[in-house]
Structure formats: structure tokens, C-alpha cells
PDB file of N, CA and C in Angstrom:
ATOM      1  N   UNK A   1     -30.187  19.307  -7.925  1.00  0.00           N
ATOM      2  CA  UNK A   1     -29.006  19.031  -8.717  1.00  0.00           C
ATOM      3  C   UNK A   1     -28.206  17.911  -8.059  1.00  0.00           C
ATOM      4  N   UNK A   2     -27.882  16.966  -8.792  1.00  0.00           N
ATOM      5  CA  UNK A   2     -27.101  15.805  -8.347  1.00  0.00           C
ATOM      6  C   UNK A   2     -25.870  16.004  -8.504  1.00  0.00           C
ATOM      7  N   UNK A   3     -25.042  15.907  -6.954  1.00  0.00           N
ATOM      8  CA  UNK A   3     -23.163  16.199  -7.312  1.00  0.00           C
ATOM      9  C   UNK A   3     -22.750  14.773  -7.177  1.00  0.00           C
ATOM     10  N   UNK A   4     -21.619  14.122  -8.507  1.00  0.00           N
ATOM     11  CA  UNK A   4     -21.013  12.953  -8.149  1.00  0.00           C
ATOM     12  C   UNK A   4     -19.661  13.418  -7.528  1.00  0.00           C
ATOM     13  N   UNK A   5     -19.568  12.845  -5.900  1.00  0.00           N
ATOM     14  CA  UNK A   5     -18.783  12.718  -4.978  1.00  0.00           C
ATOM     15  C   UNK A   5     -17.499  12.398  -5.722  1.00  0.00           C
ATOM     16  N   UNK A   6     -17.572  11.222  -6.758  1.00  0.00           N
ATOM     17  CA  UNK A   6     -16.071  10.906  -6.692  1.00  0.00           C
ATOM     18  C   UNK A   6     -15.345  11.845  -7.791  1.00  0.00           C
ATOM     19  N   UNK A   7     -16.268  12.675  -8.438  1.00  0.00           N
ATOM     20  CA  UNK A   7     -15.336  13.670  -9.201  1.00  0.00           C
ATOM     21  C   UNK A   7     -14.774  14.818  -8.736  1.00  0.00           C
ATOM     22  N   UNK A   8     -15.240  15.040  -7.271  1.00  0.00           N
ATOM     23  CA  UNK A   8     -14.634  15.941  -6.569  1.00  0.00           C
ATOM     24  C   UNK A   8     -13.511  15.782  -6.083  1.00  0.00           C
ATOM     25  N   UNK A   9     -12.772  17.376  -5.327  1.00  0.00           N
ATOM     26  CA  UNK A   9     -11.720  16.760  -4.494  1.00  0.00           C
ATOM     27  C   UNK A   9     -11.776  17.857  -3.857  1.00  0.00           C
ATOM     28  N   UNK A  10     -10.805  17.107  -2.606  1.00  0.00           N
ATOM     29  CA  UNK A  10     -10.710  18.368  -1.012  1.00  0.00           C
ATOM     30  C   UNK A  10      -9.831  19.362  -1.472  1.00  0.00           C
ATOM     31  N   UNK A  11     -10.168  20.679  -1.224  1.00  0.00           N
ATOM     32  CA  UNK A  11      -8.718  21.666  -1.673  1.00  0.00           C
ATOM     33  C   UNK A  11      -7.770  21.370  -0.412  1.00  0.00           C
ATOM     34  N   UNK A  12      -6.957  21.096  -1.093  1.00  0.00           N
ATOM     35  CA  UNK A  12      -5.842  20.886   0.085  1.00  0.00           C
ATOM     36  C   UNK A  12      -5.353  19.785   0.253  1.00  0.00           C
ATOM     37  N   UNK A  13      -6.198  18.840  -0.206  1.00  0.00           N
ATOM     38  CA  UNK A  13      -5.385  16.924   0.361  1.00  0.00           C
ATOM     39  C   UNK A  13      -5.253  16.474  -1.089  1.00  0.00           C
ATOM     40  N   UNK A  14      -4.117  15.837  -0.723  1.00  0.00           N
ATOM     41  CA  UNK A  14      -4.103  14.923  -2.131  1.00  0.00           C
ATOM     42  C   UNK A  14      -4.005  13.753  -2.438  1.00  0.00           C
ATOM     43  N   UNK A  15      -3.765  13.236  -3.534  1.00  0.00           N
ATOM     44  CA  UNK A  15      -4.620  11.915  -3.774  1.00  0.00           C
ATOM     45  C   UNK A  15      -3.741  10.708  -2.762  1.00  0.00           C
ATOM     46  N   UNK A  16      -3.897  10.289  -1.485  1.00  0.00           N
ATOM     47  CA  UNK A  16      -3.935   9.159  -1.634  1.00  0.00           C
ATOM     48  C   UNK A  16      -3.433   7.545  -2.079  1.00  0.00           C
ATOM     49  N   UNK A  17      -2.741   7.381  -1.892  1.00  0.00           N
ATOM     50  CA  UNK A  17      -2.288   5.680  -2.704  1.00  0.00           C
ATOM     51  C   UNK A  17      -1.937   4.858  -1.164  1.00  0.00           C
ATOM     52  N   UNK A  18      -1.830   3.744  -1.087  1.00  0.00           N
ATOM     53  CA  UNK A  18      -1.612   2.600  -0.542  1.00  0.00           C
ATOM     54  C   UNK A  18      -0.987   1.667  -0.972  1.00  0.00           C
ATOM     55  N   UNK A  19       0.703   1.399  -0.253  1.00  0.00           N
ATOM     56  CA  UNK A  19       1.331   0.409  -0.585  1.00  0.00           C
ATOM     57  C   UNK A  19       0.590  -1.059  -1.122  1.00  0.00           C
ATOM     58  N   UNK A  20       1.017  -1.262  -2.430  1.00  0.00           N
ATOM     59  CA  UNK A  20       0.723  -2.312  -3.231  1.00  0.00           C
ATOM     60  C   UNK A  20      -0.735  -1.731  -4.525  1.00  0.00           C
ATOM     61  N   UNK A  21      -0.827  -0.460  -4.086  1.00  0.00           N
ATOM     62  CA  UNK A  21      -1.866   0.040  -5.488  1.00  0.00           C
ATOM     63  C   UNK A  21      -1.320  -0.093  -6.662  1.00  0.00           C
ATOM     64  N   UNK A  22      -2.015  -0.160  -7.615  1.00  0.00           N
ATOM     65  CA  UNK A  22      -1.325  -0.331  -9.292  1.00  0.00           C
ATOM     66  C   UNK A  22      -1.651   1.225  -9.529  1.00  0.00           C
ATOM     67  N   UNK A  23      -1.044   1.951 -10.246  1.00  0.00           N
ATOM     68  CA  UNK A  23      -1.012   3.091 -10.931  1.00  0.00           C
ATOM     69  C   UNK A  23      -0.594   3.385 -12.519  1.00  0.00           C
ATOM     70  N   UNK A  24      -0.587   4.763 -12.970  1.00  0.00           N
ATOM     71  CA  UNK A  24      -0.143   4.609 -13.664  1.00  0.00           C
ATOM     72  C   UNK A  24       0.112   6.129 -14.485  1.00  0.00           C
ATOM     73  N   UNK A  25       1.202   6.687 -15.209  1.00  0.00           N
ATOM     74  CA  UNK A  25       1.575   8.007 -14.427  1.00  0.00           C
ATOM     75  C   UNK A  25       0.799   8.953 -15.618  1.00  0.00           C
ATOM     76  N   UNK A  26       0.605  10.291 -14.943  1.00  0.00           N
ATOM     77  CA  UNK A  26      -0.181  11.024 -15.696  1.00  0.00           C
ATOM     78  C   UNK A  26       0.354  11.979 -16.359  1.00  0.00           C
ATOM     79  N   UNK A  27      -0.107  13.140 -17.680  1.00  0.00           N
ATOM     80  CA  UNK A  27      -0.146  13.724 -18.268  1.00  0.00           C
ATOM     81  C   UNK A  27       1.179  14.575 -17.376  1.00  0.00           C
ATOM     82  N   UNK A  28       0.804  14.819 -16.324  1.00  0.00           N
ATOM     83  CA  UNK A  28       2.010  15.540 -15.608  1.00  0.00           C
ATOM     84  C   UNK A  28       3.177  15.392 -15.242  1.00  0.00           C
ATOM     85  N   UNK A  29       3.702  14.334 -15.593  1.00  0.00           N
ATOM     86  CA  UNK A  29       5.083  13.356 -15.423  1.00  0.00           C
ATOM     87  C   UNK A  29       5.267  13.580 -16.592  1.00  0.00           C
ATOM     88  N   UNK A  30       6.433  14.872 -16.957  1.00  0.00           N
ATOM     89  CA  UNK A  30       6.858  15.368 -17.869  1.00  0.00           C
ATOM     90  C   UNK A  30       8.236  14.850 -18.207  1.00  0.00           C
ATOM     91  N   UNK A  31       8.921  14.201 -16.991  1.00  0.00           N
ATOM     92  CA  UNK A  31      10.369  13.917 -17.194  1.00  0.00           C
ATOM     93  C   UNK A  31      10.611  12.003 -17.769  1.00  0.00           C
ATOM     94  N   UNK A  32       9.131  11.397 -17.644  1.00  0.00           N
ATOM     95  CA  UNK A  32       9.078   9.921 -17.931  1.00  0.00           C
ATOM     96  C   UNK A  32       7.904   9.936 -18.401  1.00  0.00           C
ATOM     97  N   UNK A  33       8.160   9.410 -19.665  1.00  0.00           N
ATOM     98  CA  UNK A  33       7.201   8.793 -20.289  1.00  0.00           C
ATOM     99  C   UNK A  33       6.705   7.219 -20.610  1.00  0.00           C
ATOM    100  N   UNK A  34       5.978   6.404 -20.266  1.00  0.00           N
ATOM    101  CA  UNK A  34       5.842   5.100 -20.472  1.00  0.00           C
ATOM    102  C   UNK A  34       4.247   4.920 -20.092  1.00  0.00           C
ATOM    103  N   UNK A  35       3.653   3.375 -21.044  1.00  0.00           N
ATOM    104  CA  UNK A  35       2.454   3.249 -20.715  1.00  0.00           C
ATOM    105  C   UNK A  35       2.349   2.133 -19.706  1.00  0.00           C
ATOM    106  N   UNK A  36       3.543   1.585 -19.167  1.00  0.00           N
ATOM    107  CA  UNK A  36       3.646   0.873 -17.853  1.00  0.00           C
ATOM    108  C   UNK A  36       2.426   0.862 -16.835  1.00  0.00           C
ATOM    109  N   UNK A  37       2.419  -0.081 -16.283  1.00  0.00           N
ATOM    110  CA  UNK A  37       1.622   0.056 -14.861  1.00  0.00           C
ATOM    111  C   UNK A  37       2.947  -0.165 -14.161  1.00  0.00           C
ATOM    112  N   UNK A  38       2.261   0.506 -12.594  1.00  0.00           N
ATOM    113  CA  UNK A  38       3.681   0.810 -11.568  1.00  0.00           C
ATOM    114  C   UNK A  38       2.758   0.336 -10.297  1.00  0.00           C
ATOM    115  N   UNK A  39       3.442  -0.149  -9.853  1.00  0.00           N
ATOM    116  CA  UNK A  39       3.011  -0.295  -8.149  1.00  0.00           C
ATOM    117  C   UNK A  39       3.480   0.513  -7.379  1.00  0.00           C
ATOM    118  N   UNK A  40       2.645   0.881  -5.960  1.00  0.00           N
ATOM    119  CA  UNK A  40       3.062   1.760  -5.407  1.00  0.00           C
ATOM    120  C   UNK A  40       4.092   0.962  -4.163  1.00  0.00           C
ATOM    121  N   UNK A  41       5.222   1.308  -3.980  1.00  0.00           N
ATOM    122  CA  UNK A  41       6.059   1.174  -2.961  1.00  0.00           C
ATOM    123  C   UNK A  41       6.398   1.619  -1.873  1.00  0.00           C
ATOM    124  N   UNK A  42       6.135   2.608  -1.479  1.00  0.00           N
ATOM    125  CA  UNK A  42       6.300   3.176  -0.395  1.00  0.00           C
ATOM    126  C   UNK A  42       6.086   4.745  -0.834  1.00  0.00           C
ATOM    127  N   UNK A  43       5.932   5.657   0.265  1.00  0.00           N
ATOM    128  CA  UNK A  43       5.457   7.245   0.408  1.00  0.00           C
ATOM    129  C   UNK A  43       6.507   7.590   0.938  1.00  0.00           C
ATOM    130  N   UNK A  44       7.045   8.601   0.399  1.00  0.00           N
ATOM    131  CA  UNK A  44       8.588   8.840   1.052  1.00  0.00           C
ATOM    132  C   UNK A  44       8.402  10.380   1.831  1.00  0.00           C
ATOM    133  N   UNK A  45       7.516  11.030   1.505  1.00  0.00           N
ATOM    134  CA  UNK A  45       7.380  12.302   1.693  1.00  0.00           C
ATOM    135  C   UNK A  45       5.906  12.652   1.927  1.00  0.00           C
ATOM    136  N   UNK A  46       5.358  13.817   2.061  1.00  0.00           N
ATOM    137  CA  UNK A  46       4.079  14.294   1.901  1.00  0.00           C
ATOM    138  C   UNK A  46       3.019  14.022   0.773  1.00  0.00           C
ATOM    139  N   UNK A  47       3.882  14.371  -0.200  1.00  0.00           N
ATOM    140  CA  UNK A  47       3.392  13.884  -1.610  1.00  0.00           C
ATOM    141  C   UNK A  47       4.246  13.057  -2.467  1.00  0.00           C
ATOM    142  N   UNK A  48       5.741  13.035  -2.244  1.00  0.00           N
ATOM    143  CA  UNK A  48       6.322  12.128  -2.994  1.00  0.00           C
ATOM    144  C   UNK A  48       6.349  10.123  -2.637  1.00  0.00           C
ATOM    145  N   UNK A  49       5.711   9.759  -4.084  1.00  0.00           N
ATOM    146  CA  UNK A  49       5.841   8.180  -3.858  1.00  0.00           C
ATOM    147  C   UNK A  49       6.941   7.326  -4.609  1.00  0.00           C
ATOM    148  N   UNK A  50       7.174   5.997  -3.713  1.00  0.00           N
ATOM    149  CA  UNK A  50       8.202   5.410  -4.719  1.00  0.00           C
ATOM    150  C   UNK A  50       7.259   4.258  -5.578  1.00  0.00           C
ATOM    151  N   UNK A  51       7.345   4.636  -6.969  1.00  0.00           N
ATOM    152  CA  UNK A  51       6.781   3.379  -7.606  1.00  0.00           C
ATOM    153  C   UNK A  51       7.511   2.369  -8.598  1.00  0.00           C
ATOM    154  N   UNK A  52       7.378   1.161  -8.697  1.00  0.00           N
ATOM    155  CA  UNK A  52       7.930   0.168  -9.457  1.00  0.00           C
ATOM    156  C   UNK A  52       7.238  -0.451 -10.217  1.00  0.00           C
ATOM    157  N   UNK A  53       8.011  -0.546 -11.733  1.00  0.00           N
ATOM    158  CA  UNK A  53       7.280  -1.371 -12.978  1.00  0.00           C
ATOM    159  C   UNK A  53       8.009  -2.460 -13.402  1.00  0.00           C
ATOM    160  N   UNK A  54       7.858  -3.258 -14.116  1.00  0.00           N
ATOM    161  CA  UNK A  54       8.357  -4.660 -14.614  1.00  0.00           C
ATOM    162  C   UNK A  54      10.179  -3.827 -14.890  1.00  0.00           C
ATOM    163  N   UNK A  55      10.363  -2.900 -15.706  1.00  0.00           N
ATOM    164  CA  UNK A  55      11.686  -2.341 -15.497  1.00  0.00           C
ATOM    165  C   UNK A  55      11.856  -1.213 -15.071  1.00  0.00           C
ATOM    166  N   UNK A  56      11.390  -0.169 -14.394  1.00  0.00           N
ATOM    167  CA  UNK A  56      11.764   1.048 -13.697  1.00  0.00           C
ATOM    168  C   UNK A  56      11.572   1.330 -12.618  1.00  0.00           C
ATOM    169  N   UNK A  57      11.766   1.523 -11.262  1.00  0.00           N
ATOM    170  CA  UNK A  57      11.936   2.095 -10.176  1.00  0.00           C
ATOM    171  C   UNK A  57      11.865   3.695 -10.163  1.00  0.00           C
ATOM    172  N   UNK A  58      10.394   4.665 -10.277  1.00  0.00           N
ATOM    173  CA  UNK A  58      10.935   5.999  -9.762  1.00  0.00           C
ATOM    174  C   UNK A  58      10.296   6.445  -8.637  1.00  0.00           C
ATOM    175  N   UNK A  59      10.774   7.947  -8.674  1.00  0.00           N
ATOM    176  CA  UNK A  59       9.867   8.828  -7.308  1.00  0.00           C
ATOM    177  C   UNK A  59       9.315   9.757  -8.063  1.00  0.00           C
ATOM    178  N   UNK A  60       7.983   9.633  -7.428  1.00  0.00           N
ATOM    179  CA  UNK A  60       6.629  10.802  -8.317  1.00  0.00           C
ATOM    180  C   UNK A  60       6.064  11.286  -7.463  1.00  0.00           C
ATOM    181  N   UNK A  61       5.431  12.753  -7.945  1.00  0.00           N
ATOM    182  CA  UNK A  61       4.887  13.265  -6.914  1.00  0.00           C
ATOM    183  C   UNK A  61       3.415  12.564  -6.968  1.00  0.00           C
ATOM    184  N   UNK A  62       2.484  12.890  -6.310  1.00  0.00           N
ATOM    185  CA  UNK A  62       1.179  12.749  -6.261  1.00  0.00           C
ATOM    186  C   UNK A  62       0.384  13.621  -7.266  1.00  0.00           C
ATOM    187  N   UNK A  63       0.676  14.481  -7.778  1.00  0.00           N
ATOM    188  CA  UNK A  63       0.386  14.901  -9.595  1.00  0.00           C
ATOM    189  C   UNK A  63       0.707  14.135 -10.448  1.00  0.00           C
ATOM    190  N   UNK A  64       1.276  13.367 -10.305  1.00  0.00           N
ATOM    191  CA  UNK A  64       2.038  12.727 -11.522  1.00  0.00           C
ATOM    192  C   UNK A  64       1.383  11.033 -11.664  1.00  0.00           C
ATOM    193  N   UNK A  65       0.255  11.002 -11.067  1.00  0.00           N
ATOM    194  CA  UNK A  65       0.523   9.117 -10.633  1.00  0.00           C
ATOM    195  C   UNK A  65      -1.429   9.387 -10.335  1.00  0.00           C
ATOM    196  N   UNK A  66      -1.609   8.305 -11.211  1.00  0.00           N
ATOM    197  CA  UNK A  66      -3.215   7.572 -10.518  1.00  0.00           C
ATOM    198  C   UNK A  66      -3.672   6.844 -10.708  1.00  0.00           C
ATOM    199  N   UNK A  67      -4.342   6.216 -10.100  1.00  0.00           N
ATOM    200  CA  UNK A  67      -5.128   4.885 -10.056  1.00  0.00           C
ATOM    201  C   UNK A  67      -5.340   4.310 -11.421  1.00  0.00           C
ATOM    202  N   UNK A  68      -4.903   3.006 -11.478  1.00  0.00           N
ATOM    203  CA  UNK A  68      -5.307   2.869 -12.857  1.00  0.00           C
ATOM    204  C   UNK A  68      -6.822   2.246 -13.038  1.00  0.00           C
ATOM    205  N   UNK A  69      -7.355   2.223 -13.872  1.00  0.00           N
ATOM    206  CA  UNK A  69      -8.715   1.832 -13.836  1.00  0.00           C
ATOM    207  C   UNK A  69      -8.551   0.164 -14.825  1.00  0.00           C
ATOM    208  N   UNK A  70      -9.925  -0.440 -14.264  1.00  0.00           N
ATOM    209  CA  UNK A  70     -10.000  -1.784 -14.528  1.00  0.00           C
ATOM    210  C   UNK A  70      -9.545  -2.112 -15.776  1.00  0.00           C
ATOM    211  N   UNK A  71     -10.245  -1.426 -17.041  1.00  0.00           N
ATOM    212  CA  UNK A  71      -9.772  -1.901 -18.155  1.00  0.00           C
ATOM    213  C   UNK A  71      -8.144  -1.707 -18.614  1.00  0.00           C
ATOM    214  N   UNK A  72      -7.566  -0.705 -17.846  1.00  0.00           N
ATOM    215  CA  UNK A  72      -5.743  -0.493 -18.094  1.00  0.00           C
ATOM    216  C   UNK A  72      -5.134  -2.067 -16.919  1.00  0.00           C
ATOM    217  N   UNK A  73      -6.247  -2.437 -16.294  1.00  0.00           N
ATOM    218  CA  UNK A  73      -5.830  -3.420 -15.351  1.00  0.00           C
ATOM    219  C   UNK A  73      -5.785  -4.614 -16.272  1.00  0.00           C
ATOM    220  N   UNK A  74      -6.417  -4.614 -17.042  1.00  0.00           N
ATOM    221  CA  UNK A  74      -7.082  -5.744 -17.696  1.00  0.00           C
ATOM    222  C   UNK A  74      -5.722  -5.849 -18.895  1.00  0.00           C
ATOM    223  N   UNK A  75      -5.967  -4.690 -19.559  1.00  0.00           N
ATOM    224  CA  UNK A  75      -4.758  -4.728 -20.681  1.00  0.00           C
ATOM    225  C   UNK A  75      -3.317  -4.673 -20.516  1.00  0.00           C
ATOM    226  N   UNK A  76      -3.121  -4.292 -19.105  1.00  0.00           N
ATOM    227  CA  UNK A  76      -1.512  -4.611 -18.269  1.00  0.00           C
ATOM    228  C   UNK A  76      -0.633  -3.316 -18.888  1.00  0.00           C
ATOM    229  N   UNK A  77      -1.386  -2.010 -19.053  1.00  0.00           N
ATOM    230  CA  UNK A  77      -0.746  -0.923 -19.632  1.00  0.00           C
ATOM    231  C   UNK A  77      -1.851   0.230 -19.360  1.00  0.00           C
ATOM    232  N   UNK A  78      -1.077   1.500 -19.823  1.00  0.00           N
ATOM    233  CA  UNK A  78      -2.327   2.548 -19.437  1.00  0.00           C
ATOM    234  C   UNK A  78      -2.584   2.799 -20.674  1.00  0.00           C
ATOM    235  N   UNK A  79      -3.948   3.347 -21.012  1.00  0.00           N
ATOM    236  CA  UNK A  79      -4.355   3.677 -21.915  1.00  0.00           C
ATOM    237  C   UNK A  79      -4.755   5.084 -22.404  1.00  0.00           C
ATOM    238  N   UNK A  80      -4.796   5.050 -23.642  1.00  0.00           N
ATOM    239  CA  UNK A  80      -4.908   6.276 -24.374  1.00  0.00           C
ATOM    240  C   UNK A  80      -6.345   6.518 -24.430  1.00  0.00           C
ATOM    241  N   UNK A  81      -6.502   8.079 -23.873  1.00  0.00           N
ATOM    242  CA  UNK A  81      -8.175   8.542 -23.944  1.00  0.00           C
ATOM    243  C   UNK A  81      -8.991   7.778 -24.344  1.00  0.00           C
ATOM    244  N   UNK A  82      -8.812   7.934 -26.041  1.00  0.00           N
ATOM    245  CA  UNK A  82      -9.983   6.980 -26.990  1.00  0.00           C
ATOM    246  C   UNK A  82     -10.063   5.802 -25.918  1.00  0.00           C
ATOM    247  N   UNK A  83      -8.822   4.905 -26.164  1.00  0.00           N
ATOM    248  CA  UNK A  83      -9.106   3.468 -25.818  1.00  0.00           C
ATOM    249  C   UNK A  83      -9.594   3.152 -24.328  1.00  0.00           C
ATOM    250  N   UNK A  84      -9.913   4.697 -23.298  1.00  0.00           N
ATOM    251  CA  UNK A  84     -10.497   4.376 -21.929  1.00  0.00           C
ATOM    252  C   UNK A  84     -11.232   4.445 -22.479  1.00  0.00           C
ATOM    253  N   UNK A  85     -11.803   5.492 -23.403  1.00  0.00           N
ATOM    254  CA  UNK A  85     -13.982   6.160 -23.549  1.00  0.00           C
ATOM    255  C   UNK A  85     -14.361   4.723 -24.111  1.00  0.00           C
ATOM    256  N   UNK A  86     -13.912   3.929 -24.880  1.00  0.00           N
ATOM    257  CA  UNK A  86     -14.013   2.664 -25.697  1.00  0.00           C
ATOM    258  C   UNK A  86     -14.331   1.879 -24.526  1.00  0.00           C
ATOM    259  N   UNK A  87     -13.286   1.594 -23.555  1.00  0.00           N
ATOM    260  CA  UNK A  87     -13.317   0.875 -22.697  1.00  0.00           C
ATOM    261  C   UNK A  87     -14.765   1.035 -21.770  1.00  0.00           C
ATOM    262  N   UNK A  88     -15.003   2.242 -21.454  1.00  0.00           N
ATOM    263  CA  UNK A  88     -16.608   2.666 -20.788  1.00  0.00           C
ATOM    264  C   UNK A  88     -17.587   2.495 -21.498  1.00  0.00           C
ATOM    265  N   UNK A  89     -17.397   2.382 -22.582  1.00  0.00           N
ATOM    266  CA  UNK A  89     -18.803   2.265 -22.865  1.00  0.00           C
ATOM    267  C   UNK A  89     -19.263   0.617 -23.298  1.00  0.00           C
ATOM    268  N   UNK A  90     -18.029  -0.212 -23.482  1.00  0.00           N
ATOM    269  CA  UNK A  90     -18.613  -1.632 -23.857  1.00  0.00           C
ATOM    270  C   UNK A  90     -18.625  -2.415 -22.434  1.00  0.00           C
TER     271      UNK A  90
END
């Protein structure tokens, strides 16, 4: 049986970012909604990050925020399900 590595995750650590990553916030960022990309600014906490978009400045936890992928890179916004699966397959 073949396991893909990058769909896993460690119980216990969480995701990760590096000042100057593009992001972009997830299903779990209940209090802001936008299809912005955000850069990451600094880690203020364990899990809390500061990120910045063309107009907003917030703090998110590490649930709330991920990597954006090439084609949301490409279109300068995050995208809606359909328009990632669209995006994978052409």
C-alpha cells in the first residue's frame, strides 16, 4: 500500500509558515471572511500568526491559514473548491 507523505500530519505539530509565505485563510476563520492572499508576517505565539493583505492586517491561528497553492498564486486570490479541482486537472 502506497502512503502519500504530504497528506499526512504529526499529531501534535502544526502547520508551519515562514515569514514572507503567501497564504490564504481557511474554512475555519469564522470571524473574516475574504478571498485575499495574505503574507505571513511574523509568529507571535505558538500558533498565532500575523498576516497582511493589500488591505487588512490580522492575527490567525494556525487553523485558520494555509499555503496557498500555485494556481490561487497565479489568480492573486483563493479559490473556490470547483475552481482548485479545475485548476488540477488542466
Amino acid at each position: 500500500m502506497q502512503t502519500n507523505l504530504s497528506n499526512q500530519t504529526s499529531e501534535g505539530n502544526s502547520p508551519e509558515f515562514l515569514v514572507g509565505d503567501v497564504v490564504v485563510l481557511t474554512e475555519d476563520c469564522r470571524n473574516f471572511k475574504t478571498n485575499e492572499l495574505f503574507e505571513v508576517k511574523n509568529k507571535t505565539s505558538t500558533r498565532l500568526w500575523t498576516v497582511k493583505s493589500e488591505n487588512h492586517l490580522i492575527l490567525v491561528s494556525s487553523k485558520e491559514i494555509r499555503t496557498a497553492t500555485v494556481a490561487e498564486l497565479n489568480a492573486k486570490r483563493r479559490l473556490t473548491n470547483a475552481e482548485q479541482a479545475l485548476a488540477e486537472v488542466s
